[in-house]
Protein backbone atom coordinates (compact mmCIF):
# COMPACT_ATOMS: atom_id res chain seq x y z
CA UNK A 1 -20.92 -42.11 38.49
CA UNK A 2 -21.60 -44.58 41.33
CA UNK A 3 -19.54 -43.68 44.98
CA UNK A 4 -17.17 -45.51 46.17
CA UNK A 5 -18.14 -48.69 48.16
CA UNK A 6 -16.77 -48.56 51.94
CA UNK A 7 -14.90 -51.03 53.14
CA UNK A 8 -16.77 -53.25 55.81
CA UNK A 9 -16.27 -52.44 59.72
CA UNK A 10 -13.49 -54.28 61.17
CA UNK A 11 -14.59 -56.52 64.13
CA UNK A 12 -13.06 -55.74 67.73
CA UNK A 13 -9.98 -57.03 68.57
CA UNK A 14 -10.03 -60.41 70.09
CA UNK A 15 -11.06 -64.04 68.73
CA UNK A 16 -14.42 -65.18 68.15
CA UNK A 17 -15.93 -67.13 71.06
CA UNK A 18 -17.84 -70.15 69.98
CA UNK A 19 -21.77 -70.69 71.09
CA UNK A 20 -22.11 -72.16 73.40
CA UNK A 21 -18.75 -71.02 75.13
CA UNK A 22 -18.46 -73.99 77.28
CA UNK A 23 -19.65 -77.57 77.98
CA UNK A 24 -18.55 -79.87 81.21
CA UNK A 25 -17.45 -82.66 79.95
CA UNK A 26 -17.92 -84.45 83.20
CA UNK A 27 -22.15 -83.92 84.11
CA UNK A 28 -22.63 -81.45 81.72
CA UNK A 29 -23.89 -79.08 84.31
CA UNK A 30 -21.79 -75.88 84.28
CA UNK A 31 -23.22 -72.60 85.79
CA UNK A 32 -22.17 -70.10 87.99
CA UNK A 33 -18.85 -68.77 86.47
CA UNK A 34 -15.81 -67.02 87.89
CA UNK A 35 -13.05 -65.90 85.88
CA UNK A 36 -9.55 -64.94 87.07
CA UNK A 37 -5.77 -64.99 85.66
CA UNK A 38 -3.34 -67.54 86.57
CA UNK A 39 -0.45 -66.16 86.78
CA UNK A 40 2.00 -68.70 86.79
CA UNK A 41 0.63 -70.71 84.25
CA UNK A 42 -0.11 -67.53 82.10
CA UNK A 43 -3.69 -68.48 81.61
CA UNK A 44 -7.31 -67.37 82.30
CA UNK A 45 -9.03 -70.15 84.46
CA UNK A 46 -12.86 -70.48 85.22
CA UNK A 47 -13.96 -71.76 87.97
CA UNK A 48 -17.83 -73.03 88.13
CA UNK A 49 -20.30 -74.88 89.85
CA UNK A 50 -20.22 -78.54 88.20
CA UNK A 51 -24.16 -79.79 88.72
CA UNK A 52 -24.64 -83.16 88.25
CA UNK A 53 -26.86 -83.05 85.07
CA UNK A 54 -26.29 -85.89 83.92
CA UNK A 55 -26.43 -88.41 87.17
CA UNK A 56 -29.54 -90.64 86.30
CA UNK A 57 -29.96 -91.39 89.97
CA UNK A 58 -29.83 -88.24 90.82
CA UNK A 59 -33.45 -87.56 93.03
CA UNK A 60 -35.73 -84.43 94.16
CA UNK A 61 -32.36 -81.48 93.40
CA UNK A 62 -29.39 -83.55 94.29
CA UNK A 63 -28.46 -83.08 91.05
CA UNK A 64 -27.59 -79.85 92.24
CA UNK A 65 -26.21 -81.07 95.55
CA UNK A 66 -22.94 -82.97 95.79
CA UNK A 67 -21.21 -81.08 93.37
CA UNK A 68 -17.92 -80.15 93.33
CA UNK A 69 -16.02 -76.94 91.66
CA UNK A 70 -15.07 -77.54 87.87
CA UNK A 71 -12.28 -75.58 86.06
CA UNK A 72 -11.19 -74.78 82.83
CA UNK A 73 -8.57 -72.71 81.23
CA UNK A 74 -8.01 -70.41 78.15
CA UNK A 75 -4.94 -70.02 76.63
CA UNK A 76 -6.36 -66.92 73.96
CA UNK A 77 -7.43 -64.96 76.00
CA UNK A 78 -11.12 -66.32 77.46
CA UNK A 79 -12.64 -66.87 73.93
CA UNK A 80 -11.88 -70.94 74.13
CA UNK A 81 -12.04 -73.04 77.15
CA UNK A 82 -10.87 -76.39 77.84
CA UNK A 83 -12.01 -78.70 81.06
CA UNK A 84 -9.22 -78.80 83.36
CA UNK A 85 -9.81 -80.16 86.43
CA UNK A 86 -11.67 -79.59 90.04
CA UNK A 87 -10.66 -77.87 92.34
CA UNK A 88 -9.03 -79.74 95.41
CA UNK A 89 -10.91 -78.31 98.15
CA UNK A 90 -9.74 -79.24 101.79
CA UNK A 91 -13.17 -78.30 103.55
CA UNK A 92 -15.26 -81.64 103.82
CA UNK A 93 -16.67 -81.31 107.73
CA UNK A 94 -18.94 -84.02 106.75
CA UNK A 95 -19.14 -87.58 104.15
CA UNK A 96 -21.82 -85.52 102.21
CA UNK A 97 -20.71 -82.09 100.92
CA UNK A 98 -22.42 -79.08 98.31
CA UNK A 99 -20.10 -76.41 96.66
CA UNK A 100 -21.75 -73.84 95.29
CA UNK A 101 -21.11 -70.82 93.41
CA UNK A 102 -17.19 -69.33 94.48
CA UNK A 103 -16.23 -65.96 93.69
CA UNK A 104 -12.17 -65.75 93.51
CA UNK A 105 -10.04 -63.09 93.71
CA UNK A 106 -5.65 -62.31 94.44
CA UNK A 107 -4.00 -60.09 96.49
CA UNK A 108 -0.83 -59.70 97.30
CA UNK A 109 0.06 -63.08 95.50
CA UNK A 110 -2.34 -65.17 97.24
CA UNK A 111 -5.59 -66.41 95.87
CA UNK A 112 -8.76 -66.19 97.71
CA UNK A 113 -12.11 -68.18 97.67
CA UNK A 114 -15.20 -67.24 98.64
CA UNK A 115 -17.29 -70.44 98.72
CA UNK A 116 -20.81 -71.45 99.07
CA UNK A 117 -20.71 -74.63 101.41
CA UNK A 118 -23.80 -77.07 101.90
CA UNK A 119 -23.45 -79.38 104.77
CA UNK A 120 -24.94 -82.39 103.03
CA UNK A 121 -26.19 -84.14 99.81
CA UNK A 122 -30.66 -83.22 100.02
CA UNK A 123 -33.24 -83.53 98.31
CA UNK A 124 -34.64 -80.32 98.41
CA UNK A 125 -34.03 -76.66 99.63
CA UNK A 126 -34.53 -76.61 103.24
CA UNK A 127 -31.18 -76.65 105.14
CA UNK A 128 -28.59 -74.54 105.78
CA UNK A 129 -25.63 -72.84 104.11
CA UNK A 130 -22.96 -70.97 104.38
CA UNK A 131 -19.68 -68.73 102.77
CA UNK A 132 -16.68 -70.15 103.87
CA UNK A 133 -13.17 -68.29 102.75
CA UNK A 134 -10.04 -70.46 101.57
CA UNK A 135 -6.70 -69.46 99.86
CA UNK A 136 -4.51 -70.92 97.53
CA UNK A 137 -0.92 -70.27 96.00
CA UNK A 138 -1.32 -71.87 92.79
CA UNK A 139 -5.70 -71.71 92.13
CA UNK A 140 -5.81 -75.44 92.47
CA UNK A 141 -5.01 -76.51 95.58
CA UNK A 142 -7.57 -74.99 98.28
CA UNK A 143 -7.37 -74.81 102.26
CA UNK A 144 -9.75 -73.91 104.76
CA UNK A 145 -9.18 -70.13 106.46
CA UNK A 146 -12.83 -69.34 108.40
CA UNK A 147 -16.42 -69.41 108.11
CA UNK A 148 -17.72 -66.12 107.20
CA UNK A 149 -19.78 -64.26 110.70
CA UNK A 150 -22.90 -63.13 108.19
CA UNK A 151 -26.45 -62.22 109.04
CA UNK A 152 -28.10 -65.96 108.81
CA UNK A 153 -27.26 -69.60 108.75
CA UNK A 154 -28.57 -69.70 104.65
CA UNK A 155 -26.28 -67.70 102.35
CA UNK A 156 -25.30 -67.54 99.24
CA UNK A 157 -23.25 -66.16 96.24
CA UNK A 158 -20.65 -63.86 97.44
CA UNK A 159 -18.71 -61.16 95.30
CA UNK A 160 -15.60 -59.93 96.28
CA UNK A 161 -14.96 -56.27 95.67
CA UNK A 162 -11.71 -54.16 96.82
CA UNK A 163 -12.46 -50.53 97.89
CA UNK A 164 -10.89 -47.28 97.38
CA UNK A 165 -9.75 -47.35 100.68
CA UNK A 166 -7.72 -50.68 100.11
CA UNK A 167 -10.61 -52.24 102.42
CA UNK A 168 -12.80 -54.96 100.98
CA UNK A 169 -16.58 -55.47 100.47
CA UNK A 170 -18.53 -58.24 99.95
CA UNK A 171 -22.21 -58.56 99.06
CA UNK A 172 -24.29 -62.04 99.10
CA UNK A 173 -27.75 -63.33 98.93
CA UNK A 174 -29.52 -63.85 102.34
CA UNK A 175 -32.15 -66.49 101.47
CA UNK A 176 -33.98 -65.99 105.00
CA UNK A 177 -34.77 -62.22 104.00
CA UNK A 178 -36.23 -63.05 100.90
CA UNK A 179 -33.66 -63.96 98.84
CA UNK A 180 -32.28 -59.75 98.90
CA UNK A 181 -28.74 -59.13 98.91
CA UNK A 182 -26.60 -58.15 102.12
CA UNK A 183 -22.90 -56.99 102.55
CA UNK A 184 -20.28 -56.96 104.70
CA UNK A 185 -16.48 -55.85 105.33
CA UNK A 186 -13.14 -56.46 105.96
CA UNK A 187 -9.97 -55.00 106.11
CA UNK A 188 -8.06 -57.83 105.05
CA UNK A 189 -10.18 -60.39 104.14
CA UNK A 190 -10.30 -62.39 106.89
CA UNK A 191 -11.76 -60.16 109.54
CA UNK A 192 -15.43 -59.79 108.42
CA UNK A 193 -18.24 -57.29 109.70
CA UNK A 194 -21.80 -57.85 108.21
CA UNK A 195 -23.62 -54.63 107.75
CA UNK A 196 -27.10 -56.11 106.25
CA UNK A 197 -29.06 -55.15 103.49
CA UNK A 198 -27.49 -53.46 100.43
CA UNK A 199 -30.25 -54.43 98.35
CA UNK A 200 -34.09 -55.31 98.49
CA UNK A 201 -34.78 -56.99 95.31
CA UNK A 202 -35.41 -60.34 94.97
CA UNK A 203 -32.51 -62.41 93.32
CA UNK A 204 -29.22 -64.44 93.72
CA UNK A 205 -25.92 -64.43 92.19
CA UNK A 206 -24.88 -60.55 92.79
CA UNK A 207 -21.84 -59.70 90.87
CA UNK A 208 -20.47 -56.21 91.53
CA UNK A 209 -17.87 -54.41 89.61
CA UNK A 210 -16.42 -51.09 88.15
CA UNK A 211 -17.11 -49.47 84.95
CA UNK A 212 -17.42 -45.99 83.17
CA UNK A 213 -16.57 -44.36 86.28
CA UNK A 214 -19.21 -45.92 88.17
CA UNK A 215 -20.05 -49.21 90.38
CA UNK A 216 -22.78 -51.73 88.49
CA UNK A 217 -24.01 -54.20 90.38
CA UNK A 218 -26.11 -57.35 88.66
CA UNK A 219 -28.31 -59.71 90.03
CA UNK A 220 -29.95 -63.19 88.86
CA UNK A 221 -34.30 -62.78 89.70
CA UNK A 222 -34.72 -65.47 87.25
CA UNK A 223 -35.85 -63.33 84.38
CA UNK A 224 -33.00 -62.18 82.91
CA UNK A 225 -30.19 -60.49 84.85
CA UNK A 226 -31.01 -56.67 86.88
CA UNK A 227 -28.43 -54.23 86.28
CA UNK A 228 -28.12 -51.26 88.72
CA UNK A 229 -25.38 -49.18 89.23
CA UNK A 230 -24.00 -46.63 91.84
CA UNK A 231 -21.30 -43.91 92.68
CA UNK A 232 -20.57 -44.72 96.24
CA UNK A 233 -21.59 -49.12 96.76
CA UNK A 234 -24.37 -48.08 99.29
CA UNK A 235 -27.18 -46.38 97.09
CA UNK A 236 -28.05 -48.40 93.66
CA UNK A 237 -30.32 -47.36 90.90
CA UNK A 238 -31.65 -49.76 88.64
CA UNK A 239 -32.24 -49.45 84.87
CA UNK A 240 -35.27 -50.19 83.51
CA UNK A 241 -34.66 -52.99 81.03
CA UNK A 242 -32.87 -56.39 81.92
CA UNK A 243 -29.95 -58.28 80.01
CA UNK A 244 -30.30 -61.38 78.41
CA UNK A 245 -34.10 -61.82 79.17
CA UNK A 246 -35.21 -61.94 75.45
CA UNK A 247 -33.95 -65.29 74.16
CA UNK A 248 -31.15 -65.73 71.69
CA UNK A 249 -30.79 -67.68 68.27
CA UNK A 250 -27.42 -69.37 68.62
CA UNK A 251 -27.00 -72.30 69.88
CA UNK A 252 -27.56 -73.52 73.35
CA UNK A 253 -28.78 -69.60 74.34
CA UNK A 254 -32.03 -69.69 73.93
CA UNK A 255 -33.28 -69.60 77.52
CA UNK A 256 -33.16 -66.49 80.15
CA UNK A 257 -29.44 -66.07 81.06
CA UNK A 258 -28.62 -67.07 84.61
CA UNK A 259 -25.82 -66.17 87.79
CA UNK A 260 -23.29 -64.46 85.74
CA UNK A 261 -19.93 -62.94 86.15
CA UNK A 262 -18.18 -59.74 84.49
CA UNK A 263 -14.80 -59.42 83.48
CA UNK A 264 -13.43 -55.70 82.10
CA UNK A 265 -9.99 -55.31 80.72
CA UNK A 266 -8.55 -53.14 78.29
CA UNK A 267 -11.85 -50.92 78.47
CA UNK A 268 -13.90 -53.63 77.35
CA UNK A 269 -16.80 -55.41 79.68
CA UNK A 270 -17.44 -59.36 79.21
CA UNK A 271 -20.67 -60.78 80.50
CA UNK A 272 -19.93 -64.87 81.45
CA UNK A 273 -23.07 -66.34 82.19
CA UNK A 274 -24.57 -69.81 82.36
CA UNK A 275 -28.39 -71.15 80.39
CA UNK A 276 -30.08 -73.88 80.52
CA UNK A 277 -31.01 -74.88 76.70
CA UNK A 278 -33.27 -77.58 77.66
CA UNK A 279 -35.62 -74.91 79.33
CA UNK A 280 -36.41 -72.54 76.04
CA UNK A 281 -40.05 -71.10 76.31
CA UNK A 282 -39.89 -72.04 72.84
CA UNK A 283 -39.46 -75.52 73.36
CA UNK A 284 -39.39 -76.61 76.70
CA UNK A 285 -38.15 -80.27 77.83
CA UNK A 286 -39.84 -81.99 80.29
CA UNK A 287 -38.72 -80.47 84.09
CA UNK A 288 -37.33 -83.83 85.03
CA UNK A 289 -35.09 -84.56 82.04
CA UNK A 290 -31.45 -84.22 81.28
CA UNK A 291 -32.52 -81.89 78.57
CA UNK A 292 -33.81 -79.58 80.94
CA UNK A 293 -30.71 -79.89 83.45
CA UNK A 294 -28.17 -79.55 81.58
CA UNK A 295 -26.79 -76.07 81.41
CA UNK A 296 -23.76 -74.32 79.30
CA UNK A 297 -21.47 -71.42 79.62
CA UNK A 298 -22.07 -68.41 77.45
CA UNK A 299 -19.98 -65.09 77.13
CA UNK A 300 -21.28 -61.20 75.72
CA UNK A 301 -19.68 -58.16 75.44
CA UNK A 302 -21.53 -55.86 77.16
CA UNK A 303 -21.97 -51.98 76.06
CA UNK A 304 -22.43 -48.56 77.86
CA UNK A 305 -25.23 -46.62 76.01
CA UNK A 306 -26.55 -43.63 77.38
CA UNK A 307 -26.18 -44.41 81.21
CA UNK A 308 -27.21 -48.14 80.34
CA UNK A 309 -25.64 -51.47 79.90
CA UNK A 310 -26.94 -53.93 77.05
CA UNK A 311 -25.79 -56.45 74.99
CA UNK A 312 -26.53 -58.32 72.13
CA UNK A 313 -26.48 -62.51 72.40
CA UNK A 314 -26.91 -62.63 68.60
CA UNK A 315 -23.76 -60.33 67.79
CA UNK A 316 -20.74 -61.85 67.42
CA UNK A 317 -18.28 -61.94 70.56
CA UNK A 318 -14.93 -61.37 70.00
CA UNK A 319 -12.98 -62.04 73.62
CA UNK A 320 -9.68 -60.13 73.97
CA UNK A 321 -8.99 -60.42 77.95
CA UNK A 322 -5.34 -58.63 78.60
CA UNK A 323 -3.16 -59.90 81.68
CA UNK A 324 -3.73 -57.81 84.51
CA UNK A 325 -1.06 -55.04 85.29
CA UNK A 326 -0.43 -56.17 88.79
């Protein structure tokens, strides 16, 4: 007498995100993600960094300059995405202009942008940048508030973060200090303090968040993404391995995983994070090519495991972001 076959696992709840996630159908350059819900239209909206992969005149990295701030929307709840728009950005001191890299957040029914702002279109790395904060009532429409007071004139990739205290925190990467990442603090975002270094290791894109009762804290060295987490956002251990180093099989994502953001709702942890396909050890196209500018959007869940967070690009990912409660 045989047993009785069991009935196969259930996935998680959600719909099944596509590989890759997300293409810009403008340069086909998007990378840096930020998630966040619109409220009034009832719909998750990314915003991301829109290079300019596909500009043939592009020389040296103004492909990477000039760019403006792409969005897209989900109406199921972040598993598809469609191209929406950019964002209208009323911060243009000069004729040439960079955006890079905006972390956005709401409080009190305002929405807040933390931008990275490059005074000019160049050719290569050398000049200066800065974090510049702007608000919005409706995500699209963005005005200028202040330029952030932080610890050098080249800066980087900020993450918003509200305290327990109802204060706010936010880290960035200080490219004159070797590319480490600093904080600072406000009590209502628009009165800043810079309190240095909050982390030594090299890398950009911080992204800082709460999860199993504890603070994680990730980091882009260009080798995967560094995880490290904390119980009080001063003193971070890291964990020995690092996500999304090992390449994947599916399509587009199978390249290191780059500048990511996290999303958790309903208990559940999201990794968005950006690849370039065209630069697979594997296969490699040549450094000057579209091929090798082009980057995609790519989502994971990611998984607590005995103090640790993984994930698995090959698994299926079935995205189920809620609504917030407030």
């Amino acid at each position: 007498m045989t047993g009785r076959a069991q009935a196969p696992t259930p996935p998680p709840a959600g719909h099944l995100a596509p590989k890759p996630l997300y293409r810009d159908p403008v340069y086909d350059g998007a990378a840096d993600p930020v998630i966040i819900w619109n409220k009034k239209a009832r719909k998750w909206w990314m915003f991301y960094t829109n290079r300019r992969a596909t500009d043939s005149a592009a020389t040296g990295v103004t492909w990477v300059h000039g760019t403006s701030i792409g969005i897209a929307e989900s109406g199921d709840g972040g598993a598809t995405w469609t191209y929406r728009d950019t964002a209208n950005i009323n911060y243009r001191p000069q004729p040439g202009y960079t955006f890079w890299a905006p972390d956005v957040i709401a409080d009190k029914g305002i929405y807040h942008m933390f931008l990275t702002y490059v005074p000019g279109v160049f050719t290569d790395w050398n000049h200066p940048r800065t974090i510049v904060h702007l608000t919005s009532p409706d995500l699209l429409n963005w005005h200028y508030v202040s330029t952030l007071p932080l610890a050098t004139d080249k800066v980087i990739d900020a993450s918003v973060l509200k305290l327990p205290n109802g204060t706010w925190r936010l880290w960035y990467n200080n490219e004159r200090d070797h590319k480490s990442t600093y904080y600072a603090d406000s009590p209502d975002l628009n009165t800043w303090t810079d309190h240095g270094p909050a982390l030594a290791e090299r890398g950009e894109g911080p992204k800082v968040f709460r999860w199993h009762d504890q603070y994680w804290l990730i980091i882009d060295p260009w080798k995967g993404l560094a995880a490290f987490h904390s119980t009080d956002l001063l003193h971070w251990t890291p964990q020995a391995t690092r996500l999304l180093e090992a390449p994947g099989r599916g399509p587009d994502d199978q390249a290191i995983g780059g500048h990511a953001d996290v999303v958790v709702s309903g208990g559940r942890a999201y990794l968005f994070y950006f690849t370039h396909p065209g630069r697979a050890a594997a296969h490699p196209a040549p450094a000057t090519s579209v091929a090798a500018r082009r980057s995609v959007i790519q989502v994971v869940e990611l998984h607590y495991d005995n103090g640790q967070l993984t994930c698995d690009r090959d698994q299926p990912t079935y995205v189920n972001l809620k609504p917030p409660e407030k």
